[in-house]
N, C-alpha and C. Protein backbone atom coordinates (compact mmCIF):
# COMPACT_ATOMS: atom_id res chain seq x y z
N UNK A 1 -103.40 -35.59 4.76
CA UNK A 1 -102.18 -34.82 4.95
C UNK A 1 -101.12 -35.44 4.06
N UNK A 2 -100.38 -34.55 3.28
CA UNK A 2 -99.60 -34.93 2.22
C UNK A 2 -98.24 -34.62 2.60
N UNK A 3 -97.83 -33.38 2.90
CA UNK A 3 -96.36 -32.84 2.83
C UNK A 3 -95.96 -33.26 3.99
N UNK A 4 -94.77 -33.47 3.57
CA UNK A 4 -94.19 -34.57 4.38
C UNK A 4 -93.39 -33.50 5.86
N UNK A 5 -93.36 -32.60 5.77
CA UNK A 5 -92.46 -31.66 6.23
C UNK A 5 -93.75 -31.27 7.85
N UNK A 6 -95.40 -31.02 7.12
CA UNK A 6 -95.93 -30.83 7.83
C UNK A 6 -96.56 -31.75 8.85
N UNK A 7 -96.10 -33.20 8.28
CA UNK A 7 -96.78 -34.15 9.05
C UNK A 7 -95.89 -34.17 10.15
N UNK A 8 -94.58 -34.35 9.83
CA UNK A 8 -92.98 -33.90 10.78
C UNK A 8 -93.63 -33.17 11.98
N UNK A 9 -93.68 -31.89 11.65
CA UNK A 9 -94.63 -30.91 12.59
C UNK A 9 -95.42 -31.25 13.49
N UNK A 10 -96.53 -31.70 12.72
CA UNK A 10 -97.33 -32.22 13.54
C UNK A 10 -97.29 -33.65 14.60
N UNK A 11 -95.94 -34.71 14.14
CA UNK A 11 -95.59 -35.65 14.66
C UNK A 11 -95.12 -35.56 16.15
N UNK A 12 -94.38 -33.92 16.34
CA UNK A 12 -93.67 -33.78 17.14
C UNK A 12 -94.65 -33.44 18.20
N UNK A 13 -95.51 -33.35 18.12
CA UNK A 13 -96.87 -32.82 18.92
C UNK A 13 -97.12 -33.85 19.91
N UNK A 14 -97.00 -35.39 19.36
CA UNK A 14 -97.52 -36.50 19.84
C UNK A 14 -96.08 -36.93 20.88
N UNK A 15 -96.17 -37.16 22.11
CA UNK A 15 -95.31 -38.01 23.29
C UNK A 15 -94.46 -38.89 22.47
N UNK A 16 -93.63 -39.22 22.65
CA UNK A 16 -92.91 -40.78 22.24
C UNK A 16 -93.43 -41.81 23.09
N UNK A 17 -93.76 -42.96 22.61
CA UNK A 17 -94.59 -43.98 23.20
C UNK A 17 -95.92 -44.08 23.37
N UNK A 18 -96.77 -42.87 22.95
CA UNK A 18 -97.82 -42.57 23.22
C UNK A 18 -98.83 -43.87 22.44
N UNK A 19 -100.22 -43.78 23.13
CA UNK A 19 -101.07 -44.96 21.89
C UNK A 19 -102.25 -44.18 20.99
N UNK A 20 -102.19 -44.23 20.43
CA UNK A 20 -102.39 -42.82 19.12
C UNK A 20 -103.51 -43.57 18.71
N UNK A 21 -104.94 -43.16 18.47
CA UNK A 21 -106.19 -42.91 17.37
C UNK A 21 -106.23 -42.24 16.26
N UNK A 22 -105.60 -42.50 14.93
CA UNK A 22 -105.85 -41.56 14.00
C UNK A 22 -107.51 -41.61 13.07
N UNK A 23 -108.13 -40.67 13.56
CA UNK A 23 -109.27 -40.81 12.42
C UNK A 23 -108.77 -40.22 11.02
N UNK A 24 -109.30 -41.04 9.82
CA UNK A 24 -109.29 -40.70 8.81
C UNK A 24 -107.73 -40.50 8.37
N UNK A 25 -106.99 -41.72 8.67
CA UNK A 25 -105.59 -41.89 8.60
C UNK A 25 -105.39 -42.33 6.97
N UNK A 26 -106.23 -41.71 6.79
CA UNK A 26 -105.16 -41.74 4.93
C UNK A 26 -104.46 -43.22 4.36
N UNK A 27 -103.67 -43.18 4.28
CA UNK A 27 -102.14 -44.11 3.66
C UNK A 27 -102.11 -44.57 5.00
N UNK A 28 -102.10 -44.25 6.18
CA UNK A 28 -101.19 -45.19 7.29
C UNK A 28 -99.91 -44.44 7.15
N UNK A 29 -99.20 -43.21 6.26
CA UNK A 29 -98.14 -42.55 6.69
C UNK A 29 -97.72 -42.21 7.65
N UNK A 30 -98.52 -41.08 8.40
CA UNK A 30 -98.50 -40.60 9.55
C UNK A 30 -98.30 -41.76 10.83
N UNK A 31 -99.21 -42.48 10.68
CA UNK A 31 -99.10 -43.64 11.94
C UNK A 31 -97.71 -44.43 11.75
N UNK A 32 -97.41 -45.16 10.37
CA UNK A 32 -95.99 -45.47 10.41
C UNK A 32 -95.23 -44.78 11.00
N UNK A 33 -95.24 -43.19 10.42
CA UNK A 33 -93.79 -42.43 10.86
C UNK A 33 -93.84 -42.53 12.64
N UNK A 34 -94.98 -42.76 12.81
CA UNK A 34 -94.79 -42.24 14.74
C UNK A 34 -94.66 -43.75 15.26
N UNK A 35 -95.28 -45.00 14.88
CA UNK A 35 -94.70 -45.89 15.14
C UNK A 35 -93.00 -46.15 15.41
N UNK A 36 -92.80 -45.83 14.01
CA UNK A 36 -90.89 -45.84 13.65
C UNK A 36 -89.81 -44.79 14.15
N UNK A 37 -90.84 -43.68 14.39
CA UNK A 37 -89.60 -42.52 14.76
C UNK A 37 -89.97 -42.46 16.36
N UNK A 38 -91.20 -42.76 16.80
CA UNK A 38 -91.91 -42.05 17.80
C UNK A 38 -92.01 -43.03 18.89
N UNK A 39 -91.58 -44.47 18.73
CA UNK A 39 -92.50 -45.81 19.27
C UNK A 39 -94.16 -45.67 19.92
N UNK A 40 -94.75 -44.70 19.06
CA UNK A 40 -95.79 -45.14 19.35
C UNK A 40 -96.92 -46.54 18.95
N UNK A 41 -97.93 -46.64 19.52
CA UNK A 41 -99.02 -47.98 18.75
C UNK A 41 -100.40 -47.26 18.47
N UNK A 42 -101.14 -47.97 18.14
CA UNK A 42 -102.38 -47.92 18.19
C UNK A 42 -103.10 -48.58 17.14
N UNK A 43 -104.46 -47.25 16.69
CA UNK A 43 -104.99 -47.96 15.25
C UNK A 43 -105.25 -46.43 14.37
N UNK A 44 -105.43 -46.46 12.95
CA UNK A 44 -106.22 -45.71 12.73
C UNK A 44 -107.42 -45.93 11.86
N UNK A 45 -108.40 -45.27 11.85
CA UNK A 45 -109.85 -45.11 11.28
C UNK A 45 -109.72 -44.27 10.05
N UNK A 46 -110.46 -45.43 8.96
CA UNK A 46 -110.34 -45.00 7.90
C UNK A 46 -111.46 -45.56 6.65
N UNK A 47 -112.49 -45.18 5.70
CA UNK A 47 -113.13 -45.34 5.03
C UNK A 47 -112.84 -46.31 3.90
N UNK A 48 -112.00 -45.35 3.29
CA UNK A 48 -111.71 -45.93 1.65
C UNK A 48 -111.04 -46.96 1.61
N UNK A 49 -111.34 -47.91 0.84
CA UNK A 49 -110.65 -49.61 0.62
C UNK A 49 -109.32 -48.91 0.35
N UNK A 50 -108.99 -48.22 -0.61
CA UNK A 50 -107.51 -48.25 -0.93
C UNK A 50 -106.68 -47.59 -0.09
N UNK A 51 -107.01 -46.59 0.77
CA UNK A 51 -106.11 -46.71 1.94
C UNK A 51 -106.19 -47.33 3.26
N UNK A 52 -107.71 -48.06 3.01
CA UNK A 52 -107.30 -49.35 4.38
C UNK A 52 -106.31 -50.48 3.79
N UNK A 53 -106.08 -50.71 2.48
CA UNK A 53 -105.25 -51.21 1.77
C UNK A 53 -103.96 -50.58 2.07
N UNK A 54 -103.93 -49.51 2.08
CA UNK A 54 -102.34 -49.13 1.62
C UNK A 54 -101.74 -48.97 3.09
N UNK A 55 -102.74 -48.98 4.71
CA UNK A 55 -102.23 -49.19 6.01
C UNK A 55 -101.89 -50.33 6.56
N UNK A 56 -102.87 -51.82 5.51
CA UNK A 56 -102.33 -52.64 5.91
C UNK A 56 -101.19 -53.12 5.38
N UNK A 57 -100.70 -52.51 3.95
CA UNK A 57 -99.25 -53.24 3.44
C UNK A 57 -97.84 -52.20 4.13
N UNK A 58 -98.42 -50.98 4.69
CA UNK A 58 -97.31 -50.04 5.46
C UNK A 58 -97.53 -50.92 6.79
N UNK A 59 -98.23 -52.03 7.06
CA UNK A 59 -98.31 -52.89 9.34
C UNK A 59 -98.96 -51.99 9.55
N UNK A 60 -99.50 -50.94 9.65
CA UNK A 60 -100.30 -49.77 10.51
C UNK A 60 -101.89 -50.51 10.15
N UNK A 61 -101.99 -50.72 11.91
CA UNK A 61 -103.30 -51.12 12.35
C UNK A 61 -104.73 -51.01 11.72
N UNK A 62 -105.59 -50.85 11.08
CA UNK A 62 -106.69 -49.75 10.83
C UNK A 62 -107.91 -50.28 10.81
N UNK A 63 -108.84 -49.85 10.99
CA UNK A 63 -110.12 -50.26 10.93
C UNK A 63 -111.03 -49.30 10.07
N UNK A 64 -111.56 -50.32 9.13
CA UNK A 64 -112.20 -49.32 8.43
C UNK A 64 -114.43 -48.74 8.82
N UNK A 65 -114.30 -47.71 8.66
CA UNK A 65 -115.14 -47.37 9.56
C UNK A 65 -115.48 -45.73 8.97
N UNK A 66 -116.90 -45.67 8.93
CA UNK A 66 -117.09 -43.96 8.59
C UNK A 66 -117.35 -43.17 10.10
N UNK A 67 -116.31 -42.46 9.73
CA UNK A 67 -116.62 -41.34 10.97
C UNK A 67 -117.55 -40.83 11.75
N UNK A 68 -118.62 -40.83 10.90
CA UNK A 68 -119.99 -39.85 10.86
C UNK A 68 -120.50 -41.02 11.95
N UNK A 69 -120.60 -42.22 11.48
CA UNK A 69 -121.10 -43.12 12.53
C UNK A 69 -120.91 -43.05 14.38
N UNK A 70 -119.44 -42.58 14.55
CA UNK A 70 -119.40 -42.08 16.04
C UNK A 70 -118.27 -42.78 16.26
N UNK A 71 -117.67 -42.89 17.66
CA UNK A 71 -116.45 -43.57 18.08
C UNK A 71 -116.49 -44.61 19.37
N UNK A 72 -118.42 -44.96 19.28
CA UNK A 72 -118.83 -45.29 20.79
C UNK A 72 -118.41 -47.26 21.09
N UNK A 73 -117.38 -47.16 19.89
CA UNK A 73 -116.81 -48.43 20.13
C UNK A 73 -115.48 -48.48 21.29
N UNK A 74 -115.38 -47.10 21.41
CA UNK A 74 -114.19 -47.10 22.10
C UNK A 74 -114.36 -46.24 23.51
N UNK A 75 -113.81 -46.69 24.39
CA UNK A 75 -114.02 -45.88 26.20
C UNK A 75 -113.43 -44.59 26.06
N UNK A 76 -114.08 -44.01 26.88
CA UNK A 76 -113.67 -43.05 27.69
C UNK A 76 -111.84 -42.68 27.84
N UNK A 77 -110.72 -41.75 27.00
CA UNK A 77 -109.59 -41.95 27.26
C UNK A 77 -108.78 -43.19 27.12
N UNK A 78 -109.29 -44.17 25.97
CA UNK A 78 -108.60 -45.06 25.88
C UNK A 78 -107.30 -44.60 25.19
N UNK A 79 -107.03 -43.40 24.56
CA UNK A 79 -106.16 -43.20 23.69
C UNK A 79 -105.38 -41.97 24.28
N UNK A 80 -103.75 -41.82 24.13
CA UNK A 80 -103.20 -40.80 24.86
C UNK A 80 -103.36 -39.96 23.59
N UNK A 81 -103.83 -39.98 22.73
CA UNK A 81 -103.59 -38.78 21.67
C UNK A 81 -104.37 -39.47 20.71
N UNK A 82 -105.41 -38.18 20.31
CA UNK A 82 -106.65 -38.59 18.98
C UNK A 82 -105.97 -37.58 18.14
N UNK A 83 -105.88 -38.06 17.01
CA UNK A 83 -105.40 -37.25 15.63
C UNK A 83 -106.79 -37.36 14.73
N UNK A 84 -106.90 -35.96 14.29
CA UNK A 84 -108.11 -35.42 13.61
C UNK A 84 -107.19 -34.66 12.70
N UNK A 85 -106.75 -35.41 11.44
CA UNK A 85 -106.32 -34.25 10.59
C UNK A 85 -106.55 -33.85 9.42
N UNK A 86 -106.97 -33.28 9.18
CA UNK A 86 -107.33 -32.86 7.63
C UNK A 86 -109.04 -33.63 7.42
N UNK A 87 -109.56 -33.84 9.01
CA UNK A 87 -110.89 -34.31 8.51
C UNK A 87 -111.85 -33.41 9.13
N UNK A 88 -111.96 -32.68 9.98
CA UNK A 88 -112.97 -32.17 10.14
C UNK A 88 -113.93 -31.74 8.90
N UNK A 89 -113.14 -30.70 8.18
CA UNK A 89 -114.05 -30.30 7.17
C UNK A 89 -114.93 -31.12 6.09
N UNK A 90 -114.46 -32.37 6.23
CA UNK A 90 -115.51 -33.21 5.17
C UNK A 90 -116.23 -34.02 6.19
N UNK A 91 -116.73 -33.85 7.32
CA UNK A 91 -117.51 -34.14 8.27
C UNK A 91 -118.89 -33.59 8.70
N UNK A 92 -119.74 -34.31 8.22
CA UNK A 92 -121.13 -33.22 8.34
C UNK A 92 -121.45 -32.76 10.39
N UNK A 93 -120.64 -33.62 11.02
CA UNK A 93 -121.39 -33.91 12.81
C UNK A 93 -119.52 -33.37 12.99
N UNK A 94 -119.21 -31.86 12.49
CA UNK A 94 -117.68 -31.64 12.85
C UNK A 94 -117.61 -31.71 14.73
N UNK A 95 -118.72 -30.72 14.92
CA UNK A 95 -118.83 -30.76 16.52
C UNK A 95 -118.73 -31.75 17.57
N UNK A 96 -119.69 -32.51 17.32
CA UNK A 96 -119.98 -33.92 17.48
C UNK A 96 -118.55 -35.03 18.05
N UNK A 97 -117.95 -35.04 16.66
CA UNK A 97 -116.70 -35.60 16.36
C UNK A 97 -115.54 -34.67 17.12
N UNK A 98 -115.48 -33.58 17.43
CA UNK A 98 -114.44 -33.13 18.47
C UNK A 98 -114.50 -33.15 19.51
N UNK A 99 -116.00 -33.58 19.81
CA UNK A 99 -116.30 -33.96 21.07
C UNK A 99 -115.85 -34.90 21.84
N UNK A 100 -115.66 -36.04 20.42
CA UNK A 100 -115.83 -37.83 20.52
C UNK A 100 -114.07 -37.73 21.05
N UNK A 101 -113.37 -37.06 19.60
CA UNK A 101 -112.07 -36.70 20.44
C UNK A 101 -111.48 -36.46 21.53
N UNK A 102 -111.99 -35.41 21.98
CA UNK A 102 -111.89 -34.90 23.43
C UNK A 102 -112.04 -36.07 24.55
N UNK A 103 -113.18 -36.71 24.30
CA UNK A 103 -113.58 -37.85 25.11
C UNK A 103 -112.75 -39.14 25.04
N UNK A 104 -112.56 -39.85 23.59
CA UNK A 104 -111.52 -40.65 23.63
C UNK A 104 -110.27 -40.51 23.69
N UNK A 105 -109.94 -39.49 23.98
CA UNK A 105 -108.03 -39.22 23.80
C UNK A 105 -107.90 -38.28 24.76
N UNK A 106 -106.95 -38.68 25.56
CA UNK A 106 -106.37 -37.46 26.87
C UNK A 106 -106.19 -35.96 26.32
N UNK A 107 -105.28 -36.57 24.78
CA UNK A 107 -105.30 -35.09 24.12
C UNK A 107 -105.60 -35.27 22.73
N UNK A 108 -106.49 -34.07 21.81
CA UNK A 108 -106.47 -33.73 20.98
C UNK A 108 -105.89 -33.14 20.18
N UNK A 109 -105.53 -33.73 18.52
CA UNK A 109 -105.03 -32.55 17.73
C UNK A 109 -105.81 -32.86 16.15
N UNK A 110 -105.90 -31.35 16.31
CA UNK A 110 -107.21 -31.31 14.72
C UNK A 110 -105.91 -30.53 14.01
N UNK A 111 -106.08 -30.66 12.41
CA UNK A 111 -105.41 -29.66 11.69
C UNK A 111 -106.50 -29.84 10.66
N UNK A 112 -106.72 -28.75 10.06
CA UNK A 112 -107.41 -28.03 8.96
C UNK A 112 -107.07 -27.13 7.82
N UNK A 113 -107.93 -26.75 6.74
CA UNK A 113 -107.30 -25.89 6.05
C UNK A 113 -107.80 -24.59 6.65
N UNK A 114 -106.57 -23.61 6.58
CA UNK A 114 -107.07 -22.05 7.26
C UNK A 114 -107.92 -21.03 6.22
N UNK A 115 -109.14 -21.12 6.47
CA UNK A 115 -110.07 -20.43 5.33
C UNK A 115 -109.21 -18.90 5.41
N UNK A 116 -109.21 -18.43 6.39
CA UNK A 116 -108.81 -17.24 6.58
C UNK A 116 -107.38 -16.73 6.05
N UNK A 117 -106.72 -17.96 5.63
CA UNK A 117 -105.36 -17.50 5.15
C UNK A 117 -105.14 -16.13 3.74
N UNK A 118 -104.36 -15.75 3.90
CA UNK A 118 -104.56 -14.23 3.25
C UNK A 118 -104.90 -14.59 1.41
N UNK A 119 -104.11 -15.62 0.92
CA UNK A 119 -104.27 -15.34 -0.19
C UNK A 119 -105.74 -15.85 -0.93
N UNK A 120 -106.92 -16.76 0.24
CA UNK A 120 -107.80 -17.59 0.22
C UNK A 120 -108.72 -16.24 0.07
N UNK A 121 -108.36 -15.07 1.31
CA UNK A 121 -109.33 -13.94 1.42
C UNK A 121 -109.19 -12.64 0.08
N UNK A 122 -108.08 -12.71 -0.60
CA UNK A 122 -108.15 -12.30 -2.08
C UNK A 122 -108.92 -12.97 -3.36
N UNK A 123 -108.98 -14.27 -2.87
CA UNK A 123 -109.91 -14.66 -3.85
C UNK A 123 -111.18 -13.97 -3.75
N UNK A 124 -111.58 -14.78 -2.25
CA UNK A 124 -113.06 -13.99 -2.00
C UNK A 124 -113.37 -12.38 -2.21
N UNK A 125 -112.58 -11.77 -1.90
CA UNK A 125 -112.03 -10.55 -2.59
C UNK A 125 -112.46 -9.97 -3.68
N UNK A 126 -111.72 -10.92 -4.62
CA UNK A 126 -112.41 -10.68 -6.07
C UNK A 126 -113.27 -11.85 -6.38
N UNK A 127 -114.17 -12.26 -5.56
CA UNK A 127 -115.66 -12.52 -6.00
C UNK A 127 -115.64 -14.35 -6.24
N UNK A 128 -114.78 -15.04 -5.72
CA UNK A 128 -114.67 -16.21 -5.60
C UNK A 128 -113.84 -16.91 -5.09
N UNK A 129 -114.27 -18.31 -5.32
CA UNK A 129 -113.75 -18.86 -3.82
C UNK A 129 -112.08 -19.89 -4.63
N UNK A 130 -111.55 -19.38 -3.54
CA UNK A 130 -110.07 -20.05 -3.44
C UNK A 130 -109.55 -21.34 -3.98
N UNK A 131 -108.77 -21.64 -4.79
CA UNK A 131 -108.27 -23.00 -5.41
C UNK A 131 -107.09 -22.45 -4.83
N UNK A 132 -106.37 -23.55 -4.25
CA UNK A 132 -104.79 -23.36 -3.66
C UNK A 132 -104.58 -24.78 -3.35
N UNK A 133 -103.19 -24.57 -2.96
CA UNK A 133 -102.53 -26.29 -2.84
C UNK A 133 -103.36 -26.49 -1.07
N UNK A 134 -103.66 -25.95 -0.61
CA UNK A 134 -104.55 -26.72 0.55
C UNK A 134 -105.87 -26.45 0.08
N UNK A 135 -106.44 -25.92 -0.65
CA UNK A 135 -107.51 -26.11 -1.02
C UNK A 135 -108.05 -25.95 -2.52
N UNK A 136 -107.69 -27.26 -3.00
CA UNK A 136 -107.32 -27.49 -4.58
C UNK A 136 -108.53 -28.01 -5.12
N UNK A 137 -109.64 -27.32 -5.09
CA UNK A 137 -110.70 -27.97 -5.28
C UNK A 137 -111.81 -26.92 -5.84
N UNK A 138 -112.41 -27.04 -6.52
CA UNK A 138 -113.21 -25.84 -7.43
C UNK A 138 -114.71 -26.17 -6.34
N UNK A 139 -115.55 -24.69 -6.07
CA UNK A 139 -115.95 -24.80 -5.01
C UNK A 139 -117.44 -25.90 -5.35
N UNK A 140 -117.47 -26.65 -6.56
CA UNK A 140 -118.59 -27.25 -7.39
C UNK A 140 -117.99 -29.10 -6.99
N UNK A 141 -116.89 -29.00 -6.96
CA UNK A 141 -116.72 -30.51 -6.78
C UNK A 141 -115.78 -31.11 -5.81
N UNK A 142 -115.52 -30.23 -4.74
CA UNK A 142 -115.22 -30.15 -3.31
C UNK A 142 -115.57 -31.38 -2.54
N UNK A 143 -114.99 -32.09 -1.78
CA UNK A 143 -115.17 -33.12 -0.71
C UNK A 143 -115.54 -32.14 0.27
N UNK A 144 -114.72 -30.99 0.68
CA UNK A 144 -114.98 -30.67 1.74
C UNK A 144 -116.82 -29.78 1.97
N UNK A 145 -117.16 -30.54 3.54
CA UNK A 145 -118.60 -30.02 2.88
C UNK A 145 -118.70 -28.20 3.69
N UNK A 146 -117.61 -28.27 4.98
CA UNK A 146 -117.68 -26.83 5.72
C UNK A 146 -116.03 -26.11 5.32
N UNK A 147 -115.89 -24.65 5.45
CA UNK A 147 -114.54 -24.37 5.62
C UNK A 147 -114.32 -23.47 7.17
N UNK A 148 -113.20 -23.68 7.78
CA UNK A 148 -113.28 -22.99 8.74
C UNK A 148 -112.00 -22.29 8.70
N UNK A 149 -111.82 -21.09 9.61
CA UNK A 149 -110.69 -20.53 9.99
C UNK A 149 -109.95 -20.50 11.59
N UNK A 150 -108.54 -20.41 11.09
CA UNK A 150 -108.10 -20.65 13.00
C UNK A 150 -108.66 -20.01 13.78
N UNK A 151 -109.40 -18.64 13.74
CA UNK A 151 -110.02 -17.97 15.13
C UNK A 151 -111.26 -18.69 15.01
N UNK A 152 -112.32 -19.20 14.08
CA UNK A 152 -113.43 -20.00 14.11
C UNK A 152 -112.95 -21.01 15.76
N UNK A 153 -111.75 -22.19 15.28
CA UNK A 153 -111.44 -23.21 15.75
C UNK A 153 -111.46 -22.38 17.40
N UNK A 154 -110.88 -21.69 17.53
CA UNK A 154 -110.25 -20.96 19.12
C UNK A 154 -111.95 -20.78 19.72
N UNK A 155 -113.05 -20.37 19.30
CA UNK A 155 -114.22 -19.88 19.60
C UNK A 155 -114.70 -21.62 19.84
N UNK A 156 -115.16 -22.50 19.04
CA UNK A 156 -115.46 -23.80 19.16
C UNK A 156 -114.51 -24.26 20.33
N UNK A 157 -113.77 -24.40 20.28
CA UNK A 157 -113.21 -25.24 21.88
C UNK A 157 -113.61 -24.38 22.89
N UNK A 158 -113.42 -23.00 23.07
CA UNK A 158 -113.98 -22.23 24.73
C UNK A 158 -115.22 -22.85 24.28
N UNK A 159 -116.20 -22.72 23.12
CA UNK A 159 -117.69 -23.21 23.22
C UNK A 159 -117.63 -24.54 24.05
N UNK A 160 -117.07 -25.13 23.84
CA UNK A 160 -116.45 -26.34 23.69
C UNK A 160 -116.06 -27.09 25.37
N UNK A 161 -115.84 -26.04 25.93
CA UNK A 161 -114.67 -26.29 26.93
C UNK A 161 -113.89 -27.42 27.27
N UNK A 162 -113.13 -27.03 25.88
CA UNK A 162 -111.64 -27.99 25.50
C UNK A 162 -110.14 -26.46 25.61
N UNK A 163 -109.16 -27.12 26.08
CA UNK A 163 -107.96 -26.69 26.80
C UNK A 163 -107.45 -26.46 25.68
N UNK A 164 -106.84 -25.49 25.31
CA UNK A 164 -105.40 -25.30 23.87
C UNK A 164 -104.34 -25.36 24.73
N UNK A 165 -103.75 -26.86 24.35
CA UNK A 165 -102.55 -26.34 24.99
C UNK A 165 -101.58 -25.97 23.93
N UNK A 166 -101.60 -25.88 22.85
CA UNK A 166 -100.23 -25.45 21.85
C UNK A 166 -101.36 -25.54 20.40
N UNK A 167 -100.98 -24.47 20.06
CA UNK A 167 -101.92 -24.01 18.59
C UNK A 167 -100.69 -22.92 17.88
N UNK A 168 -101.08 -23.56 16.34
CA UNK A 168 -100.02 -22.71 15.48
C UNK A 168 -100.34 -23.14 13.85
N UNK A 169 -99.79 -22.32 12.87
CA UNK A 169 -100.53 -22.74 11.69
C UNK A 169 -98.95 -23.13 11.10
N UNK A 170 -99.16 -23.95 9.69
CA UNK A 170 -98.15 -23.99 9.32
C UNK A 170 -98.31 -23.58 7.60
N UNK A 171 -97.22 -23.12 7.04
CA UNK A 171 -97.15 -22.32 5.67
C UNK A 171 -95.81 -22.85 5.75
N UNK A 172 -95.76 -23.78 4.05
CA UNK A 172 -94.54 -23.98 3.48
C UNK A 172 -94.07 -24.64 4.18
N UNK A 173 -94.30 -25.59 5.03
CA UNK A 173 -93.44 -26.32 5.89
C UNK A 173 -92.85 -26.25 7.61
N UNK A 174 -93.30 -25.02 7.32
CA UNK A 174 -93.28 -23.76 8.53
C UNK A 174 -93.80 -23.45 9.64
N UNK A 175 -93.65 -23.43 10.82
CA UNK A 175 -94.79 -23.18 11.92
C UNK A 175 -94.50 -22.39 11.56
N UNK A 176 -95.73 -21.56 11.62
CA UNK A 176 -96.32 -20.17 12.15
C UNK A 176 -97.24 -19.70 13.06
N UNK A 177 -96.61 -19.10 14.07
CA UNK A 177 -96.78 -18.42 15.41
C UNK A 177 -97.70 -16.94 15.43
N UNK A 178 -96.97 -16.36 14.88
CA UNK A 178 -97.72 -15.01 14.54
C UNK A 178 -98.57 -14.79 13.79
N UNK A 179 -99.60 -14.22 14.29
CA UNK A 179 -100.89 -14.29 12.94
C UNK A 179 -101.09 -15.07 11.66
N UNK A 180 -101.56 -16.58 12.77
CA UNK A 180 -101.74 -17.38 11.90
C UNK A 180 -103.18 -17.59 11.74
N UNK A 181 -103.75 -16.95 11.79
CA UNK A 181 -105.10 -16.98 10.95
C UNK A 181 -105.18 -16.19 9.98
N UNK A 182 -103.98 -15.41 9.59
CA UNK A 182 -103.91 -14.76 8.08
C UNK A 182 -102.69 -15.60 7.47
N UNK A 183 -101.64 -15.63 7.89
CA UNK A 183 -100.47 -15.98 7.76
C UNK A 183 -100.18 -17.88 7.35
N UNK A 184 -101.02 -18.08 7.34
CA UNK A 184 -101.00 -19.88 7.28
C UNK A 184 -102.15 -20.51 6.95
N UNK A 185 -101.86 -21.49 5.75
CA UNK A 185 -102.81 -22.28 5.20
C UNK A 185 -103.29 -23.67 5.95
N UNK A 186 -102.65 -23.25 6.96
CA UNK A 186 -103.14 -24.74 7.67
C UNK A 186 -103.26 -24.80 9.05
N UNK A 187 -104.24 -25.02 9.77
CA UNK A 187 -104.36 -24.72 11.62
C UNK A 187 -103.88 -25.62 11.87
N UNK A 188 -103.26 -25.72 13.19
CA UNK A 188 -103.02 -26.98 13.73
C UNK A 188 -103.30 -26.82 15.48
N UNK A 189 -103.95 -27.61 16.13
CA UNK A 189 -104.55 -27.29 17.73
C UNK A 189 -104.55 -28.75 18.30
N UNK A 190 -103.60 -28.36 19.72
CA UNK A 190 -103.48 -29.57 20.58
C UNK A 190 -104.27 -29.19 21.78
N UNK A 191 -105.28 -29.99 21.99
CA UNK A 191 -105.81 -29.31 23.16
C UNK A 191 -106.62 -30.48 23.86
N UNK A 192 -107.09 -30.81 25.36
CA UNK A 192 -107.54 -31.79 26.26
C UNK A 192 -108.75 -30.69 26.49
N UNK A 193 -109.48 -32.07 27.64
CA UNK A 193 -110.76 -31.25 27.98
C UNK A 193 -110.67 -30.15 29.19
N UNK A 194 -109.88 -30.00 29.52
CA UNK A 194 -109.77 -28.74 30.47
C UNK A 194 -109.95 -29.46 31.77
């Protein structure tokens, strides 16, 4: 997660004080800002040397660790809030891993790119697949290995039986409320196990 406007967004999602799990925490941005604005703690989970590098020179906790491996280092609800953002889609066990969520964190929040967003479905449209600033990637040398859309996500949690409690996409900085599975390049879903 890059724009700074949407991480804002999504920050506000999380309690103040809360103890936060970020998988696949990037830079340690996100966890700083909620540390500093939010007093929250925790850790986040993260692969690549240079941003387990760049969380430990921002103080944000991290352990480096591939996802795919599981989360069975950690109990049952140890965490008031698991952040899943911008990783599902380069996750081969996506299911799996929202599961692990659900299980370690009272509450969940995934954000994704919205396949379904309108100008993604003009590509496909005319006969190929979407390069855009959320999905800037030619479909040959892509990290991401699945794409999904916000009504996909809504069907997986009832599969799921995980709780939405607040779902909305965001465009430009923007929540968006209203038909945001056309209307927004980016899902965003807070939801517990019911």
């Amino acid at each position: 997660m890059s724009d700074r406007k949407d991480m804002e967004l999504i920050a506000e999602l999380v309690p103040p004080g809360s103890r936060v799990l970020d998988l696949g925490c990037g830079n340690g941005e996100l966890l700083a800002l909620l540390r500093d604005k939010r007093q929250c703690s925790g850790y986040g989970i993260e692969i690549a040397d240079a941003n387990v590098l760049a969380c430990v020179q921002r103080g944000v906790n991290v352990i480096q660790l591939n996802l795919e491996e599981g989360l069975a280092m950690f109990g049952d609800q140890s965490f008031d809030v698991v952040l899943q953002l911008d990783t599902m889609q380069h996750l081969r066990q996506t299911e799996k891993m929202l599961r692990e969520t659900a299980r370690v964190g009272r509450v969940g929040i995934v954000s994704f790119p919205n396949f379904a967003h309108w100008p993604n479905r003009l590509h496909v449209l005319a006969g190929r697949m979407p390069v855009t600033k959320v999905l800037p990637y030619q479909w040959y040398d892509t990290p991401n290995i699945r794409v999904g859309t916000y009504a996909d996500f809504e069907v997986l949690a009832r599969k799921d039986g995980l709780r939405i409690l607040d779902a909305f996409g965001i465009e430009h900085g923007e929540v968006v409320r209203r038909w945001p599975n056309l209307l927004a390049s980016v899902a965003v879903f807070k939801f517990d196990r019911g």
